[in-house]
C-alpha atoms as a PDB file:
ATOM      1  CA  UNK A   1      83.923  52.516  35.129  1.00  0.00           C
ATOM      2  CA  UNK A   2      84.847  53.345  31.645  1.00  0.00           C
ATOM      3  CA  UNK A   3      88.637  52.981  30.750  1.00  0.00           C
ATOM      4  CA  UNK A   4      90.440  56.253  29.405  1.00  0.00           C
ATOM      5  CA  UNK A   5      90.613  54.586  25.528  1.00  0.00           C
ATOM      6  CA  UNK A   6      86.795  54.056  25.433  1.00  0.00           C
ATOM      7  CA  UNK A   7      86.082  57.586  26.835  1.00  0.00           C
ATOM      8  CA  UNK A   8      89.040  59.381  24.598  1.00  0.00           C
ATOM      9  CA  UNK A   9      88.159  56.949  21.285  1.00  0.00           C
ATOM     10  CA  UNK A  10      84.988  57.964  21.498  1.00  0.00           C
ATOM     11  CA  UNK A  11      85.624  61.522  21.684  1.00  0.00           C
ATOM     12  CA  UNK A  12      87.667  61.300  18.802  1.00  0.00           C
ATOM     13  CA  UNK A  13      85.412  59.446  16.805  1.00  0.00           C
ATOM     14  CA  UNK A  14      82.775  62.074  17.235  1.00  0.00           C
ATOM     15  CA  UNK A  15      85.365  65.221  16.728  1.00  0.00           C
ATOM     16  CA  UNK A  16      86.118  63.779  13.584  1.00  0.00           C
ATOM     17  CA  UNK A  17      82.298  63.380  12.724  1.00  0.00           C
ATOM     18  CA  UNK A  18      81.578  67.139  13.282  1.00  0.00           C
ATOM     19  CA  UNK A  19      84.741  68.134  11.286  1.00  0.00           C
ATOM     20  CA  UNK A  20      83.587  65.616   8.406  1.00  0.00           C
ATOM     21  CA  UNK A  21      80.539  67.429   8.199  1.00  0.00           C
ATOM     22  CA  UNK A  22      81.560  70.540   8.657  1.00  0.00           C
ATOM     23  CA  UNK A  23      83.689  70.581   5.562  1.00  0.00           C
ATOM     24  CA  UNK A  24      80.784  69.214   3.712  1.00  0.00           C
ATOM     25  CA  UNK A  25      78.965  71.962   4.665  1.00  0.00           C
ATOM     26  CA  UNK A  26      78.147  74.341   1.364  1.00  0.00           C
ATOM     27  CA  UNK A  27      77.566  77.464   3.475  1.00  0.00           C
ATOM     28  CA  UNK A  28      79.008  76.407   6.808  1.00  0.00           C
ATOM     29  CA  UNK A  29      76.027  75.796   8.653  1.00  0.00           C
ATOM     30  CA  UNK A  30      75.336  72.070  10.174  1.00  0.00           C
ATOM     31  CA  UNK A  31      73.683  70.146  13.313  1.00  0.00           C
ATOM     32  CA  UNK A  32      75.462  66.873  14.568  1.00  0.00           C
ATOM     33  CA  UNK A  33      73.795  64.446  16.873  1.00  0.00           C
ATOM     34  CA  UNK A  34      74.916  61.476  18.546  1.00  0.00           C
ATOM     35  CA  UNK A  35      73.084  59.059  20.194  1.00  0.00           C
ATOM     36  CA  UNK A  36      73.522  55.770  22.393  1.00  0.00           C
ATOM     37  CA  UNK A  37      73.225  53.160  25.081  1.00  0.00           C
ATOM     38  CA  UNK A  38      73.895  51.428  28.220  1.00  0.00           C
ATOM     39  CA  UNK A  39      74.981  47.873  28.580  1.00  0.00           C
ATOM     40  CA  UNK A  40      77.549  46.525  30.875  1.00  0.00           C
ATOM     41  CA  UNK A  41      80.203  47.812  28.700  1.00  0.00           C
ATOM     42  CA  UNK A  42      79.213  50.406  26.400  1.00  0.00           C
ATOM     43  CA  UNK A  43      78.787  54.221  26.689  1.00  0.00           C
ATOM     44  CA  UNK A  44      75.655  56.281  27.099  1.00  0.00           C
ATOM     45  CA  UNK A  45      75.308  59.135  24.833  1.00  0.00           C
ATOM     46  CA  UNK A  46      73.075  61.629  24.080  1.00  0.00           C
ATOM     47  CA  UNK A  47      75.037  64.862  21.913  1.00  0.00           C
ATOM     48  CA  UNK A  48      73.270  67.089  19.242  1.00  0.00           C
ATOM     49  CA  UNK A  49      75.144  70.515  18.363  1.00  0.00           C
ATOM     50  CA  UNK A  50      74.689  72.882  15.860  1.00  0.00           C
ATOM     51  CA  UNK A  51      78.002  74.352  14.141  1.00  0.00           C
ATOM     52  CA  UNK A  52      76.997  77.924  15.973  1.00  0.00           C
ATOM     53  CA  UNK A  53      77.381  75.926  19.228  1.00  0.00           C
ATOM     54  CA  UNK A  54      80.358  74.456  18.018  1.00  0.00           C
ATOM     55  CA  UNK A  55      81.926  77.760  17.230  1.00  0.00           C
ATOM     56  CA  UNK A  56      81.069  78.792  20.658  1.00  0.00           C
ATOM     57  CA  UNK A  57      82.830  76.145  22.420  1.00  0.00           C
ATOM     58  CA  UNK A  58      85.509  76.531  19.929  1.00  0.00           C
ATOM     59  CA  UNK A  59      86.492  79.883  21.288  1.00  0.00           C
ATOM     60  CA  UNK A  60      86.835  79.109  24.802  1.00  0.00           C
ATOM     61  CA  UNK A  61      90.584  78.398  26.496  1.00  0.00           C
ATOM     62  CA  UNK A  62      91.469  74.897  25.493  1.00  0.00           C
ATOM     63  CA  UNK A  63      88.845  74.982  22.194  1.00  0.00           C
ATOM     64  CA  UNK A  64      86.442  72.141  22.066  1.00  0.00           C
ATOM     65  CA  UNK A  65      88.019  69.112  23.050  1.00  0.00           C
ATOM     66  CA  UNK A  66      89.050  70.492  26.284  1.00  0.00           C
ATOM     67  CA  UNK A  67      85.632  71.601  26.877  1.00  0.00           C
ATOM     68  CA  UNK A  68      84.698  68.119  26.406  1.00  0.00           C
ATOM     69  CA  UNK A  69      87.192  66.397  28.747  1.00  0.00           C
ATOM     70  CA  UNK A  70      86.623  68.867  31.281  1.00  0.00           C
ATOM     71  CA  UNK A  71      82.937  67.810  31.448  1.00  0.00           C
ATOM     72  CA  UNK A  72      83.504  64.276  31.189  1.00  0.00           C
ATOM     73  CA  UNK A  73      86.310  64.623  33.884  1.00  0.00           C
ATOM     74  CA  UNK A  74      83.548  66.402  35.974  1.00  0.00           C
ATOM     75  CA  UNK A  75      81.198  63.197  35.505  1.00  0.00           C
ATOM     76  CA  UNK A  76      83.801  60.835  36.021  1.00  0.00           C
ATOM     77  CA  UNK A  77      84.614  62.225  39.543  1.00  0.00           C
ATOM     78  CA  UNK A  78      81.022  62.259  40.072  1.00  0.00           C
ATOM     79  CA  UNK A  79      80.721  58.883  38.879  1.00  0.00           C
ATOM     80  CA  UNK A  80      83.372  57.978  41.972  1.00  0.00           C
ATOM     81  CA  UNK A  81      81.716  59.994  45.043  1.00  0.00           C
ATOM     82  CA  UNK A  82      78.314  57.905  44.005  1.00  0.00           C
ATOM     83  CA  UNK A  83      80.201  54.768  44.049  1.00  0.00           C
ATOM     84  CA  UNK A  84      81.817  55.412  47.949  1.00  0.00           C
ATOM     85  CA  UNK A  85      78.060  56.323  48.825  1.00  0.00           C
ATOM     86  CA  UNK A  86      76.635  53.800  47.290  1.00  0.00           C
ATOM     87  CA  UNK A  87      79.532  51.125  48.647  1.00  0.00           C
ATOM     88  CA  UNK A  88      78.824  52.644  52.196  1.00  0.00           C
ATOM     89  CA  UNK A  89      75.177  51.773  52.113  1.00  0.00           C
ATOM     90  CA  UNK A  90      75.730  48.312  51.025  1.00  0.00           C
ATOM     91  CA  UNK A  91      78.236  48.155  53.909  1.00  0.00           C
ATOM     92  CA  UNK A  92      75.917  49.570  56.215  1.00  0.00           C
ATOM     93  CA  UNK A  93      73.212  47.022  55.347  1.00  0.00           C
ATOM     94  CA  UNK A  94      75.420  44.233  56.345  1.00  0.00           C
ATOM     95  CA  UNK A  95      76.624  45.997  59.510  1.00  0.00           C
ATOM     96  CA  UNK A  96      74.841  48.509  61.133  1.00  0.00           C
ATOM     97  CA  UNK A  97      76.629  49.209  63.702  1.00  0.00           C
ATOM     98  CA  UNK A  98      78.952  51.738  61.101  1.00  0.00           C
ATOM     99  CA  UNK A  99      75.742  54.081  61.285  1.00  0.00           C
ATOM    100  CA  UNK A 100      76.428  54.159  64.854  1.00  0.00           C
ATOM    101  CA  UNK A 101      76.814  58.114  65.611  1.00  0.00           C
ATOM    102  CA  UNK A 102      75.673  60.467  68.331  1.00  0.00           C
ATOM    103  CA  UNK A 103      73.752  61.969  65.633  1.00  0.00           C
ATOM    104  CA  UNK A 104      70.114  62.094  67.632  1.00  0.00           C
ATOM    105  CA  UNK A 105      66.385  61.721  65.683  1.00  0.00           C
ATOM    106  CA  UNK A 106      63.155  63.467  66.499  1.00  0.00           C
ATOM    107  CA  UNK A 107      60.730  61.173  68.398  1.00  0.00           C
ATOM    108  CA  UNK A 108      58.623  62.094  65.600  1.00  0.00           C
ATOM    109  CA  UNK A 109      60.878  60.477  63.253  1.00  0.00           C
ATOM    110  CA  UNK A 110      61.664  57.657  65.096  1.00  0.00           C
ATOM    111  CA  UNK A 111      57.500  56.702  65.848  1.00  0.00           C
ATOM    112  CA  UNK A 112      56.679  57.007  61.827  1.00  0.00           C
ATOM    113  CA  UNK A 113      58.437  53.913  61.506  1.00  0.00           C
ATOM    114  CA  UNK A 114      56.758  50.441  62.561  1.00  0.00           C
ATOM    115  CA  UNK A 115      60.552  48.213  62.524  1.00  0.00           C
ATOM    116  CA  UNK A 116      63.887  48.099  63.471  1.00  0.00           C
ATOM    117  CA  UNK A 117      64.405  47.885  59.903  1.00  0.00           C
ATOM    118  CA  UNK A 118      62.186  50.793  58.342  1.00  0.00           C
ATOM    119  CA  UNK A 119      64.285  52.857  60.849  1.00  0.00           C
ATOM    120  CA  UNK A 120      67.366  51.338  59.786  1.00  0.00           C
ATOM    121  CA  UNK A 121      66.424  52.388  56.460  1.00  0.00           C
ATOM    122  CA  UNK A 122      65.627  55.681  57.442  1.00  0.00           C
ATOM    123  CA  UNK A 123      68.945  56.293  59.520  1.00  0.00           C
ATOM    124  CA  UNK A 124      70.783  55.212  56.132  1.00  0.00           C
ATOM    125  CA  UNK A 125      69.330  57.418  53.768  1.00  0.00           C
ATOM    126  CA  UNK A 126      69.665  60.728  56.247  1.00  0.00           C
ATOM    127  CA  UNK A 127      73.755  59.467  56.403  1.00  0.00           C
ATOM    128  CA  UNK A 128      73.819  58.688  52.782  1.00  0.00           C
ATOM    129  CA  UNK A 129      72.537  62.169  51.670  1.00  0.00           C
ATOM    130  CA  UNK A 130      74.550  63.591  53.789  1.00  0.00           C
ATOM    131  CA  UNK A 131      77.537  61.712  52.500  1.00  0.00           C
ATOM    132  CA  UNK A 132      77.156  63.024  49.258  1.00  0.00           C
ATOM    133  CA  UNK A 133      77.628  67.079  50.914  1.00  0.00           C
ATOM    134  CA  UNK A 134      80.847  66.210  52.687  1.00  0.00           C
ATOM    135  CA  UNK A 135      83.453  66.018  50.146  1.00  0.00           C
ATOM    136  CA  UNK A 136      86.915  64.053  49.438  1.00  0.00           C
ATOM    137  CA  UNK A 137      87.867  65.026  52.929  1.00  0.00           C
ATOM    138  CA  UNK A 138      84.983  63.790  54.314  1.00  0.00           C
ATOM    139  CA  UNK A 139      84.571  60.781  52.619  1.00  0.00           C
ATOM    140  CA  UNK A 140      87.943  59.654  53.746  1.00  0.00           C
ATOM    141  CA  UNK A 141      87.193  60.221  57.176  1.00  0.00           C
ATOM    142  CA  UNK A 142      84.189  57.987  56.553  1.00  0.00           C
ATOM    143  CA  UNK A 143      85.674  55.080  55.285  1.00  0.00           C
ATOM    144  CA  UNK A 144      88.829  55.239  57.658  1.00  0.00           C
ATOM    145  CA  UNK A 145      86.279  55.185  60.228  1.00  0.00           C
ATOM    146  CA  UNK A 146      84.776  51.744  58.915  1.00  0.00           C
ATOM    147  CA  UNK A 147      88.617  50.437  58.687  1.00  0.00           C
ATOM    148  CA  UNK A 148      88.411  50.814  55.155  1.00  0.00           C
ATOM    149  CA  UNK A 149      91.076  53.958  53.993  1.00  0.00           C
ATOM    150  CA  UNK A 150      90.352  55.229  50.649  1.00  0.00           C
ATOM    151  CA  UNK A 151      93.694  53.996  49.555  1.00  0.00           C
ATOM    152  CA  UNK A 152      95.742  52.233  52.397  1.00  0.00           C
ATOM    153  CA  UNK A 153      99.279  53.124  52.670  1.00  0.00           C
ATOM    154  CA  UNK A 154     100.596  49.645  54.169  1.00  0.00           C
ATOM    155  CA  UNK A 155      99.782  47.319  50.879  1.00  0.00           C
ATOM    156  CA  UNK A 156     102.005  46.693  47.780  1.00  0.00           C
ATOM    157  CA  UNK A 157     103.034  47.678  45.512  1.00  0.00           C
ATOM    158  CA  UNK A 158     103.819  50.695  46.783  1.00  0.00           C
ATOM    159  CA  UNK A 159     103.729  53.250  49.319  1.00  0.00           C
ATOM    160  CA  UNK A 160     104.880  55.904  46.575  1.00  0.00           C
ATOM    161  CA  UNK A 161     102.577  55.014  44.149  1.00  0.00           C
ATOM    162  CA  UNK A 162      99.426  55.198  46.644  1.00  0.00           C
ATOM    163  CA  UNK A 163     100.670  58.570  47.608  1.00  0.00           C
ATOM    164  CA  UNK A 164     100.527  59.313  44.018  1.00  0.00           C
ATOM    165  CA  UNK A 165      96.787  57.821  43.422  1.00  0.00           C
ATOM    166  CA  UNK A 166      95.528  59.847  46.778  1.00  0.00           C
ATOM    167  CA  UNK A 167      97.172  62.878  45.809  1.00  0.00           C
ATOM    168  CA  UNK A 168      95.470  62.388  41.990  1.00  0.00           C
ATOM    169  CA  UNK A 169      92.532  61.701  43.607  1.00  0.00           C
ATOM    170  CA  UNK A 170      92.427  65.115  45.730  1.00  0.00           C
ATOM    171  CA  UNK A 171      93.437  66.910  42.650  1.00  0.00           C
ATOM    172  CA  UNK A 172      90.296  65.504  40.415  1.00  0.00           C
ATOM    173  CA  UNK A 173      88.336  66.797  43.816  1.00  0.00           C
ATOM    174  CA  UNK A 174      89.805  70.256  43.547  1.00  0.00           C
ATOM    175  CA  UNK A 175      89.649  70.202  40.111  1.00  0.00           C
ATOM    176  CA  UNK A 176      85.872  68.884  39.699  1.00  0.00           C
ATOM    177  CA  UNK A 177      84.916  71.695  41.866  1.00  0.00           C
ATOM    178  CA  UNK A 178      86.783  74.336  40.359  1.00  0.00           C
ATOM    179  CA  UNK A 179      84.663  73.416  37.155  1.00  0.00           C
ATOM    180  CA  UNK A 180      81.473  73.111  38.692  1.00  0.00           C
ATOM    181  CA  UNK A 181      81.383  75.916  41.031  1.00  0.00           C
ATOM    182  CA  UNK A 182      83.922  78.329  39.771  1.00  0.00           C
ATOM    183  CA  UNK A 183      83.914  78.251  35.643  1.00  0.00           C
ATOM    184  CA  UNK A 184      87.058  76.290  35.534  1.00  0.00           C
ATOM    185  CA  UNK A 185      88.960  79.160  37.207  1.00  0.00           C
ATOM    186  CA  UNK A 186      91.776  78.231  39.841  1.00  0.00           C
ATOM    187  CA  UNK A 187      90.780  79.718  42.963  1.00  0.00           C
ATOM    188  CA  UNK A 188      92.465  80.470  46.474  1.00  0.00           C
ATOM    189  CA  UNK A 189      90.510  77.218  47.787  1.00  0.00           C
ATOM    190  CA  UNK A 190      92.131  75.546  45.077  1.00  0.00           C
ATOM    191  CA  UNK A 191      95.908  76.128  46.031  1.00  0.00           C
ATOM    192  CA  UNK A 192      95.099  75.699  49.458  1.00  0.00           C
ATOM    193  CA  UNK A 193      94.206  71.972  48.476  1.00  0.00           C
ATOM    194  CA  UNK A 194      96.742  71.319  46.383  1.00  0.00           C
ATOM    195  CA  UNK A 195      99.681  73.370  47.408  1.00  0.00           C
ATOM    196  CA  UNK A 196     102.058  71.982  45.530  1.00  0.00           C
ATOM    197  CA  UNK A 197     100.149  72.354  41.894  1.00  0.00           C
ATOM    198  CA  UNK A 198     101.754  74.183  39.022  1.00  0.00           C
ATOM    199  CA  UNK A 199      98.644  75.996  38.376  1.00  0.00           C
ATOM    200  CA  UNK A 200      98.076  79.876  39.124  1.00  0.00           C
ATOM    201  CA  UNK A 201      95.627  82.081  41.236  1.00  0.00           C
ATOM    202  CA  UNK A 202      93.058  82.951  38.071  1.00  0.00           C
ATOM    203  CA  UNK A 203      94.644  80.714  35.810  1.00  0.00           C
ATOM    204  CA  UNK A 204      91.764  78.843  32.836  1.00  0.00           C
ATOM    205  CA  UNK A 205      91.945  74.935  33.664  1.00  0.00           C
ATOM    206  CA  UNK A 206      92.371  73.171  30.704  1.00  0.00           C
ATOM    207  CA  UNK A 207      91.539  69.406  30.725  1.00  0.00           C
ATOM    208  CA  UNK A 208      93.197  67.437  28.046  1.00  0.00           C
ATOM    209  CA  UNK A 209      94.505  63.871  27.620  1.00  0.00           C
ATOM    210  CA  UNK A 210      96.870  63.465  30.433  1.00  0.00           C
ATOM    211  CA  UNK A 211      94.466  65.404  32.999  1.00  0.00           C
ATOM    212  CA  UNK A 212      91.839  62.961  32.642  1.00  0.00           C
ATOM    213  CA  UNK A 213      93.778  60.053  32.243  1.00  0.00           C
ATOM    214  CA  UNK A 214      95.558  60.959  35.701  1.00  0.00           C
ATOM    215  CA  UNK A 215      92.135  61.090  37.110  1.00  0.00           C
ATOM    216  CA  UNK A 216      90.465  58.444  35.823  1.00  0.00           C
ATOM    217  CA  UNK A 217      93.361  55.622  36.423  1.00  0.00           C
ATOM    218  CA  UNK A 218      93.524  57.077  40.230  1.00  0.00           C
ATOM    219  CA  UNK A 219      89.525  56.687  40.255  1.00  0.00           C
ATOM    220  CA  UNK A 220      90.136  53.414  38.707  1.00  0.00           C
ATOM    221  CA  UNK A 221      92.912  52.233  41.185  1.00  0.00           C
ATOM    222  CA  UNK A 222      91.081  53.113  44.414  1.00  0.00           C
ATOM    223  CA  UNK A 223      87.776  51.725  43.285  1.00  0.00           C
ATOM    224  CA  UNK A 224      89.376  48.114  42.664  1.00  0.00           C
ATOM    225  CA  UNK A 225      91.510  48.110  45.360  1.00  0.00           C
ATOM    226  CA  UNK A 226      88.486  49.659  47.510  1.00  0.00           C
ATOM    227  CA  UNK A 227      85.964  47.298  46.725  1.00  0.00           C
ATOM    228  CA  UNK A 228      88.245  44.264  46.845  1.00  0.00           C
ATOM    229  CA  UNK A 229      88.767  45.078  50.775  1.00  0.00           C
ATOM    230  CA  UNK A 230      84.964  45.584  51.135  1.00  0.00           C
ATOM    231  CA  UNK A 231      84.074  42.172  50.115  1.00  0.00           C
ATOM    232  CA  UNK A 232      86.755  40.644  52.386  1.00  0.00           C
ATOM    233  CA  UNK A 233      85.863  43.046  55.275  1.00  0.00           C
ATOM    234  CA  UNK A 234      82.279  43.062  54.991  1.00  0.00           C
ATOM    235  CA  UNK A 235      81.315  39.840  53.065  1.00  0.00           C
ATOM    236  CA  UNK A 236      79.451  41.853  50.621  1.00  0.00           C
END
């Protein structure tokens, strides 16, 4: 997980890259690209955009730095609902008896596989992909089930500042799918989620600086604290 100065530097670095060339620009026309890698702790990139794209984005609520952050706030949620699924299976390989359900196979399904163990595999790949339809909600149900609460209310250092991280948390849920599935546009599901939000029915989100560093130091807070517990639980 990326920390907010790595994400927001590098944003900033590349804003003032396309504003650079912009002004260089005799007739105002221009193309940007950006390019990059992945290591352990570096950023993947991939950005070209011509200065008619730019314009574009410019115009929308926010301009084009909150369009930015609002898509990187979309894949850093992302980033943490692949990380529970992923931390499940792992869990799941040490201890199967978590995929334990009354969920019931085919005996078609059950007879393609020659093992205990292809099966096994089988069972956790149906409850993974499944996992990944289910939501916030659902995850936390998940992982209270295994003994392992998204974020626990009974550790230090703080019972207020976990309620703080789990309500962030459900926020960059509502949030993330107000983005993906609604244009950024607040929506009754929305306030029924988060009652207690200062945003309004039809009301543009607009992610800037504080939005995403709310979400991303919850995301970062639960995933430590999360996969600290795993390893003691689980021996994983």
């Amino acid at each position: 997980m990326f920390s907010r100065k790595v994400i927001v530097g590098f944003l900033l670095i590349f804003l003032h890259q396309t504003d650079a060339i912009k002004k260089s620009s005799p007739d105002g026309r221009f193309a940007i690209g950006v390019a990059g890698r992945v290591t352990a702790n570096t950023l993947q990139c991939a950005v070209h955009l011509t200065g008619n794209e730019i314009d574009l984005i410019s115009s929308e609520p926010g301009g084009f730095l909150a369009q930015a952050f609002g898509l990187i706030y979309r894949e850093v949620y992302r980033s943490f609902e692949t990380y529970l699924v992923e931390l499940f299976g792992e869990i799941a390989r040490r201890d199967k008896r978590i995929l334990f359900s009354n969920h019931q196979i085919t005996h078609e399904d059950a007879l393609k596989h020659d093992s205990p163990e292809t099966l096994q595999s089988f069972v956790l790949e149906r409850r993974k992909a499944k996992l990944t339809r289910i939501g916030l909600s659902g995850l936390e149900s998940t992982f209270e089930n295994i003994g392992l609460p998204l974020v626990p209310m009974v550790e230090p250092p703080s019972v207020s500042e976990q309620q703080s991280v789990l309500l962030r948390l459900q926020t960059a849920s509502a949030i993330r799918n107000v983005i993906e599935h609604n244009s950024g546009i607040i929506n009754e599901e929305f306030l029924k989620l988060i009652p207690g939000t200062s945003y309004k029915l039809g009301e543009h989100i607009i992610i800037s600086t504080p939005e995403l560093g709310d979400a991303i130091s919850a995301i970062e807070w639960a995933s430590d604290n999360l996969n600290r517990r795993a390893v003691e639980k689980y021996k994983i």
